[in-house]
Protein backbone atom coordinates (compact mmCIF):
# COMPACT_ATOMS: atom_id res chain seq x y z
CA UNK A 1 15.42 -92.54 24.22
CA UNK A 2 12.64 -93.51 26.54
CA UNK A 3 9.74 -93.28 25.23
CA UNK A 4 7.81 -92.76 28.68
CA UNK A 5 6.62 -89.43 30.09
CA UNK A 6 8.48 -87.57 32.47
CA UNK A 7 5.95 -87.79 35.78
CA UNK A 8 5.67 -84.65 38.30
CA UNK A 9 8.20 -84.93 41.07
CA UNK A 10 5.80 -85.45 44.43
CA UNK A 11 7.16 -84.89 48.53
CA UNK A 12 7.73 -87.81 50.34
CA UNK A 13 7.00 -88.37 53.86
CA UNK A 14 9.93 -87.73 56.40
CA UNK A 15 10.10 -90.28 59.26
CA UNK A 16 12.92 -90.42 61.82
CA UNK A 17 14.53 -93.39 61.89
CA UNK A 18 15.27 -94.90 65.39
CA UNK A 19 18.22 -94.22 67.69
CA UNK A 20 20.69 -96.90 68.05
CA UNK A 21 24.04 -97.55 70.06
CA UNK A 22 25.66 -97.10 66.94
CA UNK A 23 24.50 -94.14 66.07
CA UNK A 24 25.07 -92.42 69.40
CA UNK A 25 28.53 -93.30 68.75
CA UNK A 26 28.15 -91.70 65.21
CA UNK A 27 27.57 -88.71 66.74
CA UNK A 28 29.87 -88.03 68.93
CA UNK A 29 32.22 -88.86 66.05
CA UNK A 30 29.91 -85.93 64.02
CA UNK A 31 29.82 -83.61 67.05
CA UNK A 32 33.84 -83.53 66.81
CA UNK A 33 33.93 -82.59 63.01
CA UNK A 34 30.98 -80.19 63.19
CA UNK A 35 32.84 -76.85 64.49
CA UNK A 36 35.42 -77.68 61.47
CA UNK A 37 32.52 -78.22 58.87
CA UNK A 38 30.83 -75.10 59.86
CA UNK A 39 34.42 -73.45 60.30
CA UNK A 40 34.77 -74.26 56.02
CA UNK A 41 31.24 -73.44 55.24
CA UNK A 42 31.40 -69.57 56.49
CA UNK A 43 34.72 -69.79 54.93
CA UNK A 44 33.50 -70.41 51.80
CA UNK A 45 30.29 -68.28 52.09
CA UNK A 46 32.83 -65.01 52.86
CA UNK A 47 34.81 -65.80 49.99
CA UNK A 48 31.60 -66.17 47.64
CA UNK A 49 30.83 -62.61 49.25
CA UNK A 50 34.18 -60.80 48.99
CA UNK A 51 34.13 -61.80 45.22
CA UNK A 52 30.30 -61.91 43.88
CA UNK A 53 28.28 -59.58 46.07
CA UNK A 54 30.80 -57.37 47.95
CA UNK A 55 31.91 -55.75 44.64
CA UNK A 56 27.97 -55.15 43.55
CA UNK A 57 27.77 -53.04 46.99
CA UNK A 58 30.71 -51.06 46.56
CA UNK A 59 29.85 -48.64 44.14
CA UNK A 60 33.00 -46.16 42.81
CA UNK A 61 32.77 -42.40 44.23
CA UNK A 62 31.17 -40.43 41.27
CA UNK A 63 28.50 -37.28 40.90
CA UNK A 64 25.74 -40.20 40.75
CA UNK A 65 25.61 -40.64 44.72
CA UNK A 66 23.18 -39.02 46.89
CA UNK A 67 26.22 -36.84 48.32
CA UNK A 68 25.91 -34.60 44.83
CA UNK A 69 22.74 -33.49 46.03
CA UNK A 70 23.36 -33.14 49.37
CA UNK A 71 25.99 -30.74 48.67
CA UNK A 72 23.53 -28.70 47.33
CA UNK A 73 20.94 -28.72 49.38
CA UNK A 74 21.66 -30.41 53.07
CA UNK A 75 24.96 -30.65 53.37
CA UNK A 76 27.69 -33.38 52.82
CA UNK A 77 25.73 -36.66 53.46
CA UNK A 78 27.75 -39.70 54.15
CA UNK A 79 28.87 -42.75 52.23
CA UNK A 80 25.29 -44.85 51.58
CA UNK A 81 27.64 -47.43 50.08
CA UNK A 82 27.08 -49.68 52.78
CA UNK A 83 24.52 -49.19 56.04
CA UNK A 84 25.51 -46.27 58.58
CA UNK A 85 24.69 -48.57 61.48
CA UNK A 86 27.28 -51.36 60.93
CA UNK A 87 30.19 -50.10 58.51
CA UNK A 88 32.19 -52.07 57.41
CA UNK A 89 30.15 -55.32 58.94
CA UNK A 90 29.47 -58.35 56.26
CA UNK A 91 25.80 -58.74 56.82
CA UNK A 92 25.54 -63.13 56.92
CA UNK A 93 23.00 -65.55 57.32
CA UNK A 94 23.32 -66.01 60.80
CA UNK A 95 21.90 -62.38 61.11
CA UNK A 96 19.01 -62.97 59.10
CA UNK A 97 20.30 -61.19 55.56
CA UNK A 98 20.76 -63.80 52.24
CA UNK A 99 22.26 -62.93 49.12
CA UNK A 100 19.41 -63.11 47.44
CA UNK A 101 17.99 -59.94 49.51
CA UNK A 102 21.38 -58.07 49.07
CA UNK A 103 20.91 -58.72 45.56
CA UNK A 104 17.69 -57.27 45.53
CA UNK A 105 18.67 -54.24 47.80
CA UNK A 106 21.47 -53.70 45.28
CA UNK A 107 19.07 -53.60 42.69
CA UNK A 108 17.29 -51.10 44.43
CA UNK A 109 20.27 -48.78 45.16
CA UNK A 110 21.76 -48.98 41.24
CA UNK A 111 17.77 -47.95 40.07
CA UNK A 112 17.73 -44.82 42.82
CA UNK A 113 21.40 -44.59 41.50
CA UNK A 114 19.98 -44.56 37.81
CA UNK A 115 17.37 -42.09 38.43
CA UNK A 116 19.89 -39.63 40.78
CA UNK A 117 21.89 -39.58 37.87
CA UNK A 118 18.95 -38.18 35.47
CA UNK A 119 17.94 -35.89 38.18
CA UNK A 120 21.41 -34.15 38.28
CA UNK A 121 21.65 -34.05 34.59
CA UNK A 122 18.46 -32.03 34.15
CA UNK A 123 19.44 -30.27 37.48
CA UNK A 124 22.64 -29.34 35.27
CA UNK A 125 21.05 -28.16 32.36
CA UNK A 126 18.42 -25.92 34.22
CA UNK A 127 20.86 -24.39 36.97
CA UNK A 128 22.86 -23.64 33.45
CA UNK A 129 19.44 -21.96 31.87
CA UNK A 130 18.87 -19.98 35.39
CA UNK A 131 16.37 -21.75 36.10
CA UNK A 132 16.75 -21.62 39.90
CA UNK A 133 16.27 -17.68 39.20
CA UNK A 134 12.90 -17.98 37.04
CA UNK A 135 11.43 -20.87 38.01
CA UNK A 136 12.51 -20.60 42.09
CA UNK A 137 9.38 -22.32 43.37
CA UNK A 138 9.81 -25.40 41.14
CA UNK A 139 12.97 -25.42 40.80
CA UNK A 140 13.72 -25.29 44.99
CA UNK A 141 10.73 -27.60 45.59
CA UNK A 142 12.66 -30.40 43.57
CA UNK A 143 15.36 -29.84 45.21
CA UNK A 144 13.61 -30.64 48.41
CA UNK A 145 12.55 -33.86 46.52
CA UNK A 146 16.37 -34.88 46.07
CA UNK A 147 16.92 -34.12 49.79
CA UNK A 148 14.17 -36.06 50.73
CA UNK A 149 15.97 -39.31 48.41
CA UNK A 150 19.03 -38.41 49.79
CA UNK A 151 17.95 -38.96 53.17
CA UNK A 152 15.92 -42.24 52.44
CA UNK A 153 18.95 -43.45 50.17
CA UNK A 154 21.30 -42.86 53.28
CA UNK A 155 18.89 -45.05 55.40
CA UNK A 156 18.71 -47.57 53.42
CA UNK A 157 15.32 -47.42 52.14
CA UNK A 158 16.23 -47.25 48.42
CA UNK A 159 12.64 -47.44 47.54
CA UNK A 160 11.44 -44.34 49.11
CA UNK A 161 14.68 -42.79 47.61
CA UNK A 162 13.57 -43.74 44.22
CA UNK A 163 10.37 -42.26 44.84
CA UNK A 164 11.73 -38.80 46.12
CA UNK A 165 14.19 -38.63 43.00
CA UNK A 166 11.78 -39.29 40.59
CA UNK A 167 9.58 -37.14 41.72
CA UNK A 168 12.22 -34.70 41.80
CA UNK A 169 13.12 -35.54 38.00
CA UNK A 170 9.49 -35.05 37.42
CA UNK A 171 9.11 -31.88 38.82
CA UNK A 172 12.83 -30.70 37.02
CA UNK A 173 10.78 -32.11 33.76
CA UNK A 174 7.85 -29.59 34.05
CA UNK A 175 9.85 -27.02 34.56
CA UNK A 176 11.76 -27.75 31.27
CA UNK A 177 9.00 -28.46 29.25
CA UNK A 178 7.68 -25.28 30.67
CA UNK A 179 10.82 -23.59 28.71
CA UNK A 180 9.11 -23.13 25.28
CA UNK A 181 6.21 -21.03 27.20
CA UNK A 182 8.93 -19.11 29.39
CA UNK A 183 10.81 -18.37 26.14
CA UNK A 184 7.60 -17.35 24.30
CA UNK A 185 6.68 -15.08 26.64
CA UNK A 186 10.30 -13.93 27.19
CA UNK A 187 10.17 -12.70 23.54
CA UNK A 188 6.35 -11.04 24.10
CA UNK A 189 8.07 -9.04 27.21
CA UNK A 190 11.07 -7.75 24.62
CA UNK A 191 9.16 -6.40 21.94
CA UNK A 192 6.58 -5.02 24.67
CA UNK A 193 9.63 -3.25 26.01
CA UNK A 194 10.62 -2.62 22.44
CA UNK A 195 7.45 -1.43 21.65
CA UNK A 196 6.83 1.16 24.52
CA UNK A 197 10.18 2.63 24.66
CA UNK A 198 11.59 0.67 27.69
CA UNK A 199 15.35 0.44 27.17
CA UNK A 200 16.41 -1.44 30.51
CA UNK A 201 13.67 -3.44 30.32
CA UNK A 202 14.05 -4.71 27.49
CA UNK A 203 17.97 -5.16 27.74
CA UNK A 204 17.41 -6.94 30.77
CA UNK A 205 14.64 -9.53 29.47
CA UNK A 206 16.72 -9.86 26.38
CA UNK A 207 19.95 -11.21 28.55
CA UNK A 208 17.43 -13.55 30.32
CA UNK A 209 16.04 -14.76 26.89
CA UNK A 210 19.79 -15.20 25.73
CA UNK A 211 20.53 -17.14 29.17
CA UNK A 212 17.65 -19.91 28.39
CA UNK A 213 17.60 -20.02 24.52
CA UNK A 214 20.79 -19.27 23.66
CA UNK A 215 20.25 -20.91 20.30
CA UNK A 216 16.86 -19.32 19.70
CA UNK A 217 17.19 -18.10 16.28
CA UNK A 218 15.04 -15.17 17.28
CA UNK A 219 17.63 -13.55 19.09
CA UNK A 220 19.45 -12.48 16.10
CA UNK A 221 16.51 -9.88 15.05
CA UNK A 222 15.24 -8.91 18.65
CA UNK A 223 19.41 -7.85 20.06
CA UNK A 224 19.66 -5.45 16.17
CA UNK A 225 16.11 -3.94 17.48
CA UNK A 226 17.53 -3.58 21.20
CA UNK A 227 20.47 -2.21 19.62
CA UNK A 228 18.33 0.17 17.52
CA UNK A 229 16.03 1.31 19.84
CA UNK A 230 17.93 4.52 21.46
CA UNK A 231 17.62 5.70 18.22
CA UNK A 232 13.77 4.50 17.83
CA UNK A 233 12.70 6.70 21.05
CA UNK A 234 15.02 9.74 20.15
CA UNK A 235 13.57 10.10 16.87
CA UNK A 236 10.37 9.40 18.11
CA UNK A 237 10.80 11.98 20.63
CA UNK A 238 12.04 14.65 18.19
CA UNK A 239 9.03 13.60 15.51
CA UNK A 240 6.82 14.43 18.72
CA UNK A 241 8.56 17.71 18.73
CA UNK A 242 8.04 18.78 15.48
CA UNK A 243 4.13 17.72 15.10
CA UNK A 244 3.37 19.59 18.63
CA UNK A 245 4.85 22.91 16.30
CA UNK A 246 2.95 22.42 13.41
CA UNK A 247 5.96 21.13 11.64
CA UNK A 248 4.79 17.65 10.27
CA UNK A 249 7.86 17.36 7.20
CA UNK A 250 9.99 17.20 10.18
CA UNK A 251 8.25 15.17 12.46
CA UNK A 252 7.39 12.54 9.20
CA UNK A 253 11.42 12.88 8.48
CA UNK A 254 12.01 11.58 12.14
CA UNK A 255 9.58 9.15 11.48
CA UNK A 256 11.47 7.66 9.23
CA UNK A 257 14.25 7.19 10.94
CA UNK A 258 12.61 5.57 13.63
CA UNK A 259 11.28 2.72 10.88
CA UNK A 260 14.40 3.15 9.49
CA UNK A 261 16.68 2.02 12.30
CA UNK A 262 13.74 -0.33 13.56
CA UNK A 263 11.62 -1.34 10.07
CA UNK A 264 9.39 -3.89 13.08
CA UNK A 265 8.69 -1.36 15.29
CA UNK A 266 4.91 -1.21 15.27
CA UNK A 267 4.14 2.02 17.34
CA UNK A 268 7.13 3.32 14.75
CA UNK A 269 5.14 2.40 11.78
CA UNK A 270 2.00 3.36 13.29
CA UNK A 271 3.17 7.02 14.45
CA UNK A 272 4.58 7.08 10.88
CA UNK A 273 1.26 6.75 9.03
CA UNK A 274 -0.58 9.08 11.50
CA UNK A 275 2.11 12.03 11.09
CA UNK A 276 1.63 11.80 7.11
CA UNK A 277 -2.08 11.41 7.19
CA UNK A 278 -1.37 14.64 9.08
CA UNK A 279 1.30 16.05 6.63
CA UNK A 280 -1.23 14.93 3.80
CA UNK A 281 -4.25 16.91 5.73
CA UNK A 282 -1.87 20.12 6.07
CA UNK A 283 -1.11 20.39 2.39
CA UNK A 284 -4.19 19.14 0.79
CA UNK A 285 -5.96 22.34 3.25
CA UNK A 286 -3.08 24.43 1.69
CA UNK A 287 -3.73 23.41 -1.86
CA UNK A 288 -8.05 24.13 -1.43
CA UNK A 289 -7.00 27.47 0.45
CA UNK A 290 -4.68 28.59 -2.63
CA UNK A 291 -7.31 27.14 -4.70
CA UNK A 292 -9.87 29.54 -3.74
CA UNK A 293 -7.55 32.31 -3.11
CA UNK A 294 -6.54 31.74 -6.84
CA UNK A 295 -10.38 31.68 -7.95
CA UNK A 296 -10.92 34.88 -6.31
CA UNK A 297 -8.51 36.26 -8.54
CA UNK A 298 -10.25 34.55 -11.50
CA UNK A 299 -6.90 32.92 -12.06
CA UNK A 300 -8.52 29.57 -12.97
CA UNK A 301 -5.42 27.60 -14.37
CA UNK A 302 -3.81 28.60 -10.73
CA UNK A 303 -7.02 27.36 -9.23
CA UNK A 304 -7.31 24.20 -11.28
CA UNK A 305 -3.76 23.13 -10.64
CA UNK A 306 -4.29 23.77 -6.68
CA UNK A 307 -7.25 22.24 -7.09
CA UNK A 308 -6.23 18.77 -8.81
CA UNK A 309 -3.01 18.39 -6.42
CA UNK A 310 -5.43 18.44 -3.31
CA UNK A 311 -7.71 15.92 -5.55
CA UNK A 312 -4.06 14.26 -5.88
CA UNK A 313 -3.19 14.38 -1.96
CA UNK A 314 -6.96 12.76 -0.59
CA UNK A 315 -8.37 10.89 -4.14
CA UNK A 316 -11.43 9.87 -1.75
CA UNK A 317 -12.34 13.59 -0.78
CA UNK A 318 -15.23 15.20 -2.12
CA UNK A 319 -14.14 18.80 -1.32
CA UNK A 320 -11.67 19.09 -4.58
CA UNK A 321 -14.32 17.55 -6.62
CA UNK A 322 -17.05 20.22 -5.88
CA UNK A 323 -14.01 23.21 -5.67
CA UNK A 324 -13.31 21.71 -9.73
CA UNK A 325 -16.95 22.16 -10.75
CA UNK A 326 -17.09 25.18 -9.10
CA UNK A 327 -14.02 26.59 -11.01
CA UNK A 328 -15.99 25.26 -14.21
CA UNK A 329 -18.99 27.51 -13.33
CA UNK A 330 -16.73 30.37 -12.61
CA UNK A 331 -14.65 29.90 -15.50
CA UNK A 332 -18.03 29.69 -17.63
CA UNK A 333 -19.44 32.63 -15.97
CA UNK A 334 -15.80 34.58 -16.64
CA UNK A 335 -16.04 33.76 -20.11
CA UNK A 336 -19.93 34.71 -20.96
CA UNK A 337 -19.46 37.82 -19.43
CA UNK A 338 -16.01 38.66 -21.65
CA UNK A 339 -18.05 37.13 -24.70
CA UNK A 340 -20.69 39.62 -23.76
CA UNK A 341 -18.40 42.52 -23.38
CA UNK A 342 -16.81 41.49 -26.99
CA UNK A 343 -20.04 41.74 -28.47
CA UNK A 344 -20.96 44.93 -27.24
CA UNK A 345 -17.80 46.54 -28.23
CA UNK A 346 -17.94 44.94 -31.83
CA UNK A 347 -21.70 46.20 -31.83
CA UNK A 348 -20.36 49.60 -31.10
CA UNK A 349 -18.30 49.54 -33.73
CA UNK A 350 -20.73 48.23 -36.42
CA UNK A 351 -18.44 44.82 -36.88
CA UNK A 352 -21.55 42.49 -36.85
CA UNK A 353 -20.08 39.35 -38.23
CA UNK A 354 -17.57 39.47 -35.53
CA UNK A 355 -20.92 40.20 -32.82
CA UNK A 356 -22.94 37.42 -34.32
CA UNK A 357 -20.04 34.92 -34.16
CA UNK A 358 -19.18 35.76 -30.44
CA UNK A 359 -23.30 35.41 -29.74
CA UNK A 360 -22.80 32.15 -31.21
CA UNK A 361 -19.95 30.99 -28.89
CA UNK A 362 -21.72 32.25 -26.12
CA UNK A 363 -24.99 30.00 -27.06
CA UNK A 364 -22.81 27.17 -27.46
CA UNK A 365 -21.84 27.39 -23.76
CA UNK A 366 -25.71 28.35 -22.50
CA UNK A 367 -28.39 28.40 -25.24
CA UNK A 368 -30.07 29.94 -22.88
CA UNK A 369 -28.68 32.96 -21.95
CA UNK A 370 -30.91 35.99 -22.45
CA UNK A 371 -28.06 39.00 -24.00
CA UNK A 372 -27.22 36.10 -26.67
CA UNK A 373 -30.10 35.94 -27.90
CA UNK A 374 -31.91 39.20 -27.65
CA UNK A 375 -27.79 40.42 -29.28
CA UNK A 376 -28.61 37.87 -32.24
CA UNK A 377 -31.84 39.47 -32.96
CA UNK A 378 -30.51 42.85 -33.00
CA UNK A 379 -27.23 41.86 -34.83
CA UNK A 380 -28.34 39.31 -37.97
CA UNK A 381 -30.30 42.51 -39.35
CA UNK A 382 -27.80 44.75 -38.91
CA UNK A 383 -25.15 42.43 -40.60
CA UNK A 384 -27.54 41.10 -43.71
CA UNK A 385 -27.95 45.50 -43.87
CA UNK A 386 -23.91 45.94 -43.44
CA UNK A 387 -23.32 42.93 -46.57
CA UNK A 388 -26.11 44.62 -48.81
CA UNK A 389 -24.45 47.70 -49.16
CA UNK A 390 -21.30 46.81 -49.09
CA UNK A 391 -22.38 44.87 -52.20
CA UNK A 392 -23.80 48.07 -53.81
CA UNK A 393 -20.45 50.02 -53.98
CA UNK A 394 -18.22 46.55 -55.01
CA UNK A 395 -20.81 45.44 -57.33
CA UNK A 396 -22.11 48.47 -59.07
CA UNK A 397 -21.56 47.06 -62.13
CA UNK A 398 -24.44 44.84 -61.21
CA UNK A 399 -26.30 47.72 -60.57
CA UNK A 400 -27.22 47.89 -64.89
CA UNK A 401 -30.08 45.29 -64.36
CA UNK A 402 -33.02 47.08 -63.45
CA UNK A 403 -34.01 44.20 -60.66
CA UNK A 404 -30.69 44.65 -59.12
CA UNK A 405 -31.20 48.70 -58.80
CA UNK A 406 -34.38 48.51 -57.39
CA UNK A 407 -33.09 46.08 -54.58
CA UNK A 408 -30.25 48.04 -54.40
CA UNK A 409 -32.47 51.09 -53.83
CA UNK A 410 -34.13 49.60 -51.58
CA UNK A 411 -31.54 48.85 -48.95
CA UNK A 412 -30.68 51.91 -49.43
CA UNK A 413 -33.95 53.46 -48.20
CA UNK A 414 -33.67 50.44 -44.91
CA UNK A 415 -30.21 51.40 -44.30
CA UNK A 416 -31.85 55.23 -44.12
CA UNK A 417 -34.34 54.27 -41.75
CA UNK A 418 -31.66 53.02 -38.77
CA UNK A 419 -32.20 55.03 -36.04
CA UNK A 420 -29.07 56.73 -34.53
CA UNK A 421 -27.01 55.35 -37.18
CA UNK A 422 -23.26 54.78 -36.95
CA UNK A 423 -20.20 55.82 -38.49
CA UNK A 424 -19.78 52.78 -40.49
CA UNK A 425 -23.68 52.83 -41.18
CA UNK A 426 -23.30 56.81 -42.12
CA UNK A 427 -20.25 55.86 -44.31
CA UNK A 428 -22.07 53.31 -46.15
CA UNK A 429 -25.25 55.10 -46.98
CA UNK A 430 -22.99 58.09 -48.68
CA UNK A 431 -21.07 55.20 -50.97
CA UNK A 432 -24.20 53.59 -51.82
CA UNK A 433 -26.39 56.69 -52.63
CA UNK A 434 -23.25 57.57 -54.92
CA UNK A 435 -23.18 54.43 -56.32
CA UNK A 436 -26.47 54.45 -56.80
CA UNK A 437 -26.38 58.24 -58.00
CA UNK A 438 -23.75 57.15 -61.01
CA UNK A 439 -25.75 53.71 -61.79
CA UNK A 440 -29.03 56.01 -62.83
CA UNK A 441 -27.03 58.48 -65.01
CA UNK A 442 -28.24 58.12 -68.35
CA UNK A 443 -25.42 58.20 -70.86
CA UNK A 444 -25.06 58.02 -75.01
CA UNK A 445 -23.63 55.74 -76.81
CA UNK A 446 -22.93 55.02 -81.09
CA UNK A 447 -23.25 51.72 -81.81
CA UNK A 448 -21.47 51.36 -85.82
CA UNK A 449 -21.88 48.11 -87.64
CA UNK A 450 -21.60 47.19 -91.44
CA UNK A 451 -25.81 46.54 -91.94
CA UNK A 452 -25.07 43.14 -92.18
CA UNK A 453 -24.37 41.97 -88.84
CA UNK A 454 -27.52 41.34 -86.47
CA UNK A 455 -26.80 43.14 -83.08
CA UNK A 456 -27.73 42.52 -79.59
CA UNK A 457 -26.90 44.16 -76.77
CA UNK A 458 -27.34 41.79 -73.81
CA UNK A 459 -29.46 42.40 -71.16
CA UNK A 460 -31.05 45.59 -73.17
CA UNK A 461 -32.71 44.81 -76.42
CA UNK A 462 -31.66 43.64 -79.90
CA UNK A 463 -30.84 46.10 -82.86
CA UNK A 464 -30.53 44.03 -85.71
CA UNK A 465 -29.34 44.83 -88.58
CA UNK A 466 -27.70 48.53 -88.19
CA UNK A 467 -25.20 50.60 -89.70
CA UNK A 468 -25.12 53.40 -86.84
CA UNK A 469 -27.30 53.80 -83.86
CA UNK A 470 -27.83 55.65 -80.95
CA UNK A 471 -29.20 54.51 -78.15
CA UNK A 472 -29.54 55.82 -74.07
CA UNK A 473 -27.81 53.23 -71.29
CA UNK A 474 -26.82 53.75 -67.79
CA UNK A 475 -23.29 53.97 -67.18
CA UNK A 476 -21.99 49.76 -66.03
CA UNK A 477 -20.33 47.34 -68.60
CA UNK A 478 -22.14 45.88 -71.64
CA UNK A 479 -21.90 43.05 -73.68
CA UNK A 480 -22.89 43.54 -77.65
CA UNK A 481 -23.35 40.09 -79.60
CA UNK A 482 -23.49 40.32 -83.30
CA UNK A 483 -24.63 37.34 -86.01
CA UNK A 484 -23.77 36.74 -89.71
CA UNK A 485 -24.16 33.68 -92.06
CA UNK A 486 -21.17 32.54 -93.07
CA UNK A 487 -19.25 34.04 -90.78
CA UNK A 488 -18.10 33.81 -87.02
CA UNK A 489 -20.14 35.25 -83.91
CA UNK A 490 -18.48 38.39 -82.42
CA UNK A 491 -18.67 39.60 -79.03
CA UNK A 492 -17.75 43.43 -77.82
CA UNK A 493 -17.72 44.03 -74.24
CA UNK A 494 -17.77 47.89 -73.64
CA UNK A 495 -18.53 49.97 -70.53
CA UNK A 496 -20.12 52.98 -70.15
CA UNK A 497 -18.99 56.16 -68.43
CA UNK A 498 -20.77 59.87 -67.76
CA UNK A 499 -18.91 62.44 -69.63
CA UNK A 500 -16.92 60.45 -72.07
CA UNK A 501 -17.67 59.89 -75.98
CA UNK A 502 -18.65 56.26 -75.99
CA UNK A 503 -18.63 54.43 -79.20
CA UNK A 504 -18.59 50.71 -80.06
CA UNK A 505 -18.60 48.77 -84.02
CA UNK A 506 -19.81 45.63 -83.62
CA UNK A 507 -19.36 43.48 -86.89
CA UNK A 508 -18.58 40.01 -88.34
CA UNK A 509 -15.76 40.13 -90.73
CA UNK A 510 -14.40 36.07 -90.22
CA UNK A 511 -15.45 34.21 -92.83
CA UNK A 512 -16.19 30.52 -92.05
C-alpha cells in the first residue's frame, strides 16, 4: 500500500477546445445517432420508473387513505394515489420532476399515510366509547381536522395533510385522556342519582358509564345499587310514612330495608340513624314518664327499673340521673316515715326494744331527724323501766338479798310514778308489787344439826355449832354450809315458802 495521503479532489478549469473540419464532420455523424441515444435513455429511465418508483406511488386500497375519512365527513374523495391533474401521466425529467423529489413526496404521503392510520384507530375506539355523543365539540372539531388533511392530501400537499391529521390525532388524544375525568364524574352523577332517589337518571348515566368503561370494575357495585334502588325509595317512602304518624318502629323497620337492599346508600344510612335517635327519644320519654308515674305511686322498684332503662336508652342524659336520686330521696323519705309509724305503734303498745331498734334504723339513714331522737329519749327509759321489772317477777328469788329488794322496790315506786300508764306498764306493776309482797313475808324455819357441825346459812349469818334452831327468813331459796374436822363439808340448799312447815338438818356424817 501507498504510503502517501489521499489529497482533496479540486475543479478543473473547462476550456472549449477549437472547432475543426473534422469535427464538424463528427457531428453530423453525432447528430444522426442522437434521436436513437436519447430514444434508449428515456427507455431506460421508464423502465427504472415502472419498477423502482412507480410501485412506491401506488399504494394498495386500504382504510389508511384519506377516502376513510372522507366518507365520514365530506364525502367520497378521490384516489390521491397519484395527482388529480394528470392521472395516469409519468411525471419525467423533461417536466421538471426527478426521482429524487418523487422519493421525497412519497415519503411525505406514507408519513400523512402513517399518521391517517393512527387517527382512524383512535377515531375507532372513541366512536366505539360514544364519544361523538359526549364529547361532540371535540370530537366533530377533529373531524374537521381530518377533512382539512384529506383535502391537502388530495392536492398533493402531503405536508399540510400531515399537519391537519396530526392535529386531528391530537385533538382525538385529549379527548381520550379526558376519559378517566368523564368516567369519574360519570360515577359522581350515578350515586348522585342514587343518592337522591333519581331512578332514570341514574339508569341512564349508568348505560353511558357502561358504554365508555365497560371494564370499569366499578360497575359491578353501582348496576346491584341501580338494581336496588326501587326498593331504596319505596322503603324510604314508607319509613317517611310511618315517622310523619308517630310510628318510628315502623319507619326504623323500613329503614332497614332501605340499608338493607342498598348497605352504600348514604341518605339510607343517614335517615336510618335519625329515625332511631328518634325511636330512642320516644321511649327513653316513655320510660321517665312511667318513671314518675310509678314514683307517684311510691312504687320505687317500678320507678327504678323505668328509670335505669331510660339511663340505658341516652347513657349521656342527665335527666335519669337526677329522676334516680330523686327516687333515693323519695324512697328515704317513704321509709322514715314507715319507721316512724312503726315506732309509734310499738310505743303504743309498750314494746320498747322493738321502738328503740326502729329509732336506731331511722338514725342510721338521718342522724338528724328530730322524732328519732326526741322517740329515743322517751323510749330508753321506758325500756331500762320495762327490763327492771320484768326482772323482779323472773328473778324473785334474787329478791332474798336485802340490796336487791330495795332496788327492786324502788323501780317499783318509778314504774308507779308513769303518768297515764299502759296496759303492759299496769300489768307489770301488779306482778312486781306481788312479787315484792311474797319476797317481804317473813317465814319460820328449824334448822336441826348434831352440835357438832358449824352452820352457816349463806347470805344470812352463821349459827355454829347447833342442835336445833329457829330462826325468821323471807320466803326465796337458801343455801346452809356446815363444817366438821375430820369429816367432809356439806351443803343443803332449801327454799322457803309462806304457809308451809319448813325444816332443814344440816350435818357432817362423812368421815375423811
Amino acid at each position: 500500500m501507498s504510503e502517501h495521503k489521499e489529497q482533496p479532489l479540486s475543479a478543473t478549469t473547462f476550456e472549449p477546445a477549437p472547432i475543426s473540419a473534422s469535427s464538424v464532420a463528427t457531428e453530423e455523424t453525432k447528430a444522426i445517432r442522437r434521436p436513437a441515444l436519447l430514444g434508449l435513455g428515456l427507455a431506460g429511465l421508464l423502465l427504472l420508473f415502472v419498477f423502482f418508483v412507480l410501485p412506491s406511488l401506488v399504494a394498495p386500497e386500504d382504510p389508511t387513505q384519506p377516502a376513510a375519512i372522507a366518507d365520514n365527513n365530506a364525502g367520497t374523495a378521490e384516489d390521491s394515489s397519484f395527482p388529480s391533474s394528470n392521472a395516469g401521466a409519468t411525471p419525467d425529467v423533461g417536466e421538471g420532476r426527478s426521482p429524487f423529489a418523487e422519493a421525497q413526496e412519497s415519503a411525505l404521503r406514507r408519513e400523512a399515510q402513517e399518521i391517517l392510520q393512527a387517527l382512524l384507530s383512535k377515531q375507532s375506539t372513541l366512536e366505539a366509547l360514544g364519544a361523538a355523543r359526549w364529547a361532540e365539540a371535540a370530537y366533530g372539531h377533529a373531524l374537521e381536522q381530518a377533512a382539512l388533511g384529506d383535502a391537502a392530501y388530495r392536492e398533493r400537499d402531503f405536508e399540510q395533510a400531515i399537519a391537519s391529521y396530526q392535529t386531528g390525532v391530537e385533538q382525538l388524544e385529549a379527548i381520550e385522556q379526558g376519559l378517566p375525568e368523564r368516567i369519574d364524574t360519570l360515577l359522581a352523577t350515578v350515586v348522585q342519582a342514587i343518592e337522591t332517589g333519581e331512578l332514570l337518571a341514574a339508569q341512564a348515566r349508568l348505560s353511558e358509564l357502561v358504554e365508555i368503561a365497560p371494564a370499569d370494575s366499578r360497575l359491578v357495585d353501582l348496576s346491584e345499587r341501580v338494581s336496588a334502588l326501587p326498593q331504596v325509595i319505596g322503603s324510604l317512602e314508607a319509613a317517611a310514612l310511618a315517622e310523619a304518624e308517630g310510628d318510628y318502629v315502623t319507619a326504623v323497620s323500613n329503614a332497614e330495608v332501605a340499608t338493607q337492599a342498598d348497605p352504600l346508600h348514604l341518605r339510607a344510612q343517614r335517615v336510618l340513624s335519625e329515625l332511631q335517635l328518634a325511636l330512642t327519644e320516644q321511649r327513653f320519654t316513655a320510660a321517665m314518664t312511667a318513671g314518675y308515674a310509678a314514683l307517684a305511686q311510691a312504687e320505687f322498684e317500678r320507678a327504678k327499673d323505668q328509670f335505669e332503662a331510660a339511663a340505658r336508652l341516652q347513657p349521656d342524659a342527665p335527666e335519669p340521673g337526677a329522676a334516680l336520686a330523686e327516687l333515693d330521696q323519695a324512697r328515704t323519705q317513704a321509709r322514715l316515715l314507715s319507721i316512724r309509724e312503726q315506732a309509734e305503734r310499738a310505743e303504743q303498745e309498750e314494746r320498747w326494744q322493738d321502738a328503740i331498734a326502729l329509732f336506731k334504723e331511722a338514725l342510721a339513714i338521718d342522724a338528724l331527724i328530730l322524732y328519732a331522737n326526741e322517740g329515743m329519749a322517751r323510749a330508753k327509759p321506758r325500756a331500762d323501766l320495762d327490763e327492771r321489772l320484768e326482772a323482779i317477777v323472773t328473778e324473785k328469788n334474787r329478791l332474798i338479798d336485802r340490796r336487791v329488794l330495795r332496788l327492786a322496790q324502788e323501780t317499783l315506786d318509778e314504774a308507779q310514778e308513769v303518768p297515764s300508764p299502759g296496759t303492759r306498764l299496769q300489768r307489770q306493776v301488779v306482778a312486781a308489787t306481788d312479787t315484792i309482797d311474797y319476797a317481804t313475808t317473813p317465814v319460820t324455819i328449824q334448822m336441826n344439826s348434831d352440835g357438832l357441825t358449824d352452820i352457816t346459812v349463806l347470805r344470812v349469818q352463821r349459827l355454829g355449832l347447833i342442835q336445833q334452831q329457829i330462826l325468821t327468813l323471807r320466803p326465796g331459796t337458801y343455801t346452809a354450809v356446815g363444817m366438821r374436822n375430820g369429816f367432809r363439808d356439806v351443803r343443803v340448799q332449801f327454799e322457803v315458802k309462806p304457809g308451809q312447815l319448813n325444816a332443814v338438818d344440816v350435818r357432817c356424817v362423812e368421815a375423811i
